[in-house]
C-alpha atoms as a PDB file:
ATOM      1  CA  UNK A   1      13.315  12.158   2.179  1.00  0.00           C
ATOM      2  CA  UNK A   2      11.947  11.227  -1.138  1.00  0.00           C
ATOM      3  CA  UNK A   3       9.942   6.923  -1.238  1.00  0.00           C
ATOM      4  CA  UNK A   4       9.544   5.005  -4.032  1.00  0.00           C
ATOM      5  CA  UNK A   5       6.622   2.993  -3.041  1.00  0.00           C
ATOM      6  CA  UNK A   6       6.365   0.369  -2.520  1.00  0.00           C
ATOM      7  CA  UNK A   7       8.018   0.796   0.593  1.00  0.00           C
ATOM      8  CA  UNK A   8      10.706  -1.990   1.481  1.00  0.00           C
ATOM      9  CA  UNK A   9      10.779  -3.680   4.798  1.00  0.00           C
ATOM     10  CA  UNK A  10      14.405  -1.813   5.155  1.00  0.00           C
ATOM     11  CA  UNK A  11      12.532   1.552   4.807  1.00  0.00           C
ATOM     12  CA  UNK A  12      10.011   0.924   6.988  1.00  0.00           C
ATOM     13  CA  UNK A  13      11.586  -0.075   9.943  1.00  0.00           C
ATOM     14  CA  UNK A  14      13.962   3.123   8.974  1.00  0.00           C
ATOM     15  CA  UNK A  15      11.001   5.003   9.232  1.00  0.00           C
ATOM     16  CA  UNK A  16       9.906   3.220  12.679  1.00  0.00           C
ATOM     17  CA  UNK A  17      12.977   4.222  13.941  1.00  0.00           C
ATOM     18  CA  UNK A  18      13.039   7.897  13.256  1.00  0.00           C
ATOM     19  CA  UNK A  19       9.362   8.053  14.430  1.00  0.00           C
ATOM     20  CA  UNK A  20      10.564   6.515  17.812  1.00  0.00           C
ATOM     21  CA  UNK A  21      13.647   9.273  17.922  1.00  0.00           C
ATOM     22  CA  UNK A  22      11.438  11.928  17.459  1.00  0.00           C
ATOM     23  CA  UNK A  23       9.054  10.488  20.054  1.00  0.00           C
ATOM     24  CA  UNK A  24      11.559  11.409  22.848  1.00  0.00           C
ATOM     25  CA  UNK A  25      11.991  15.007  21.368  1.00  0.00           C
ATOM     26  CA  UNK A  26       8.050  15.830  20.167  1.00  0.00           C
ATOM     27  CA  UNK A  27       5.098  14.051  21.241  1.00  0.00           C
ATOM     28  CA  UNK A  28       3.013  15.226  19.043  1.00  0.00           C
ATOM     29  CA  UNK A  29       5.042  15.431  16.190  1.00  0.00           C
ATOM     30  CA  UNK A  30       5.808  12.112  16.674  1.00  0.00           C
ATOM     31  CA  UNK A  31       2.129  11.208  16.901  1.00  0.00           C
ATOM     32  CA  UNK A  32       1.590  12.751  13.759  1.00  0.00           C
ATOM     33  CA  UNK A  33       4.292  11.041  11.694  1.00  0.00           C
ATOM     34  CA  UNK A  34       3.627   7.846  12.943  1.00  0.00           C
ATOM     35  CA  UNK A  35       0.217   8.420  11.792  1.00  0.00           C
ATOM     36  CA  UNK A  36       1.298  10.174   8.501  1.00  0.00           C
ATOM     37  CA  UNK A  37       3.134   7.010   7.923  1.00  0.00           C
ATOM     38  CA  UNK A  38       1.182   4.575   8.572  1.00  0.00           C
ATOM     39  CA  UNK A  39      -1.875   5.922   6.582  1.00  0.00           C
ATOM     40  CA  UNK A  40       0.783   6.204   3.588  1.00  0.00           C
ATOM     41  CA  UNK A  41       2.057   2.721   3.919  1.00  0.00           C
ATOM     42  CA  UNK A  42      -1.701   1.742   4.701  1.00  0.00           C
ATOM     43  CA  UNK A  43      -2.934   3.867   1.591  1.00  0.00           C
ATOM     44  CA  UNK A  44      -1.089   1.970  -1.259  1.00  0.00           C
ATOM     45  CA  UNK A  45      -1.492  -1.024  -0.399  1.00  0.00           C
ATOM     46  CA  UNK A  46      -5.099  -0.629  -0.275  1.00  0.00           C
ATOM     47  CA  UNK A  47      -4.871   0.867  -4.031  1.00  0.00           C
ATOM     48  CA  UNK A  48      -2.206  -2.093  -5.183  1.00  0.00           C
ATOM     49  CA  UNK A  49      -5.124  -4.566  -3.982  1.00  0.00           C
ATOM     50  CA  UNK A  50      -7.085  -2.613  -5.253  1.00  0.00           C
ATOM     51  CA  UNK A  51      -5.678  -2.776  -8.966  1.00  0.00           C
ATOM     52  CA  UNK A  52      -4.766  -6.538  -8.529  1.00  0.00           C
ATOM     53  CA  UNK A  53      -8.686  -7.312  -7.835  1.00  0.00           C
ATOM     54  CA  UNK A  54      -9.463  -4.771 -10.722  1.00  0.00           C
ATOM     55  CA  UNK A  55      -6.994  -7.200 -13.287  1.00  0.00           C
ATOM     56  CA  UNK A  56      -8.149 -10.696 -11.797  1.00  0.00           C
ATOM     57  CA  UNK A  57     -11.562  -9.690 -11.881  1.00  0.00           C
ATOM     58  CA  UNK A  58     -11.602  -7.953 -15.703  1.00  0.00           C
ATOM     59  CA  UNK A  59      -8.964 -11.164 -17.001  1.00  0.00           C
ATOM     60  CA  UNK A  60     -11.899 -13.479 -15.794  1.00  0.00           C
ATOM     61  CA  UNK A  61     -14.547 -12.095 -17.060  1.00  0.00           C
ATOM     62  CA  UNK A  62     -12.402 -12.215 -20.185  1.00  0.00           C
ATOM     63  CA  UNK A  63     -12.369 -15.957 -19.891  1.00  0.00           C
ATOM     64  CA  UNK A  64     -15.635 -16.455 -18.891  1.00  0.00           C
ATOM     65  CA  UNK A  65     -16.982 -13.953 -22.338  1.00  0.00           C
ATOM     66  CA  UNK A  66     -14.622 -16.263 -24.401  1.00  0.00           C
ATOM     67  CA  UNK A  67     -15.589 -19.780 -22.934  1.00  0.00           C
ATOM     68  CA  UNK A  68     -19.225 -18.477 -23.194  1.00  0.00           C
ATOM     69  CA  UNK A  69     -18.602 -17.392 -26.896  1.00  0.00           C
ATOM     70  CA  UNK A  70     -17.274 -20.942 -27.974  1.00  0.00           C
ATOM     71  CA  UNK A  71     -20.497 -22.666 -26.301  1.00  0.00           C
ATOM     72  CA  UNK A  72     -22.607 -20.797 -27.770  1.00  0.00           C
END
């Protein structure tokens, strides 16, 4: 199965679901997809904050080079 991240709440709790199928057949593969998954899901939105703090932080300073510029 292919994502296009981000994930939507539909695919997610598709994803929760198959985990929980293959719980009953593997234990340990499920143990290791839920894992897999989470630490996907987990990843990307750690590097989407990531880039949103990286653009409110550089459009700021921006502003505050600018404001500085016309006191000055």
């Amino acid at each position: 199965m292919a994502f296009q991240f981000p994930l939507k709440r539909k695919q997610i709790e598709d994803l929760e679901t198959e985990v929980r199928e293959l719980k009953h057949k593997h234990t340990y593969t499920y143990v290791y997809t839920y894992i897999h998954i989470h630490t996907y899901i987990h990843m990307h939105t750690y590097i989407l904050v990531t880039i949103r703090i990286h653009i409110y932080i550089h459009v700021h300073v921006r502003l505050i080079h600018i404001i500085f510029c016309f006191i000055l």
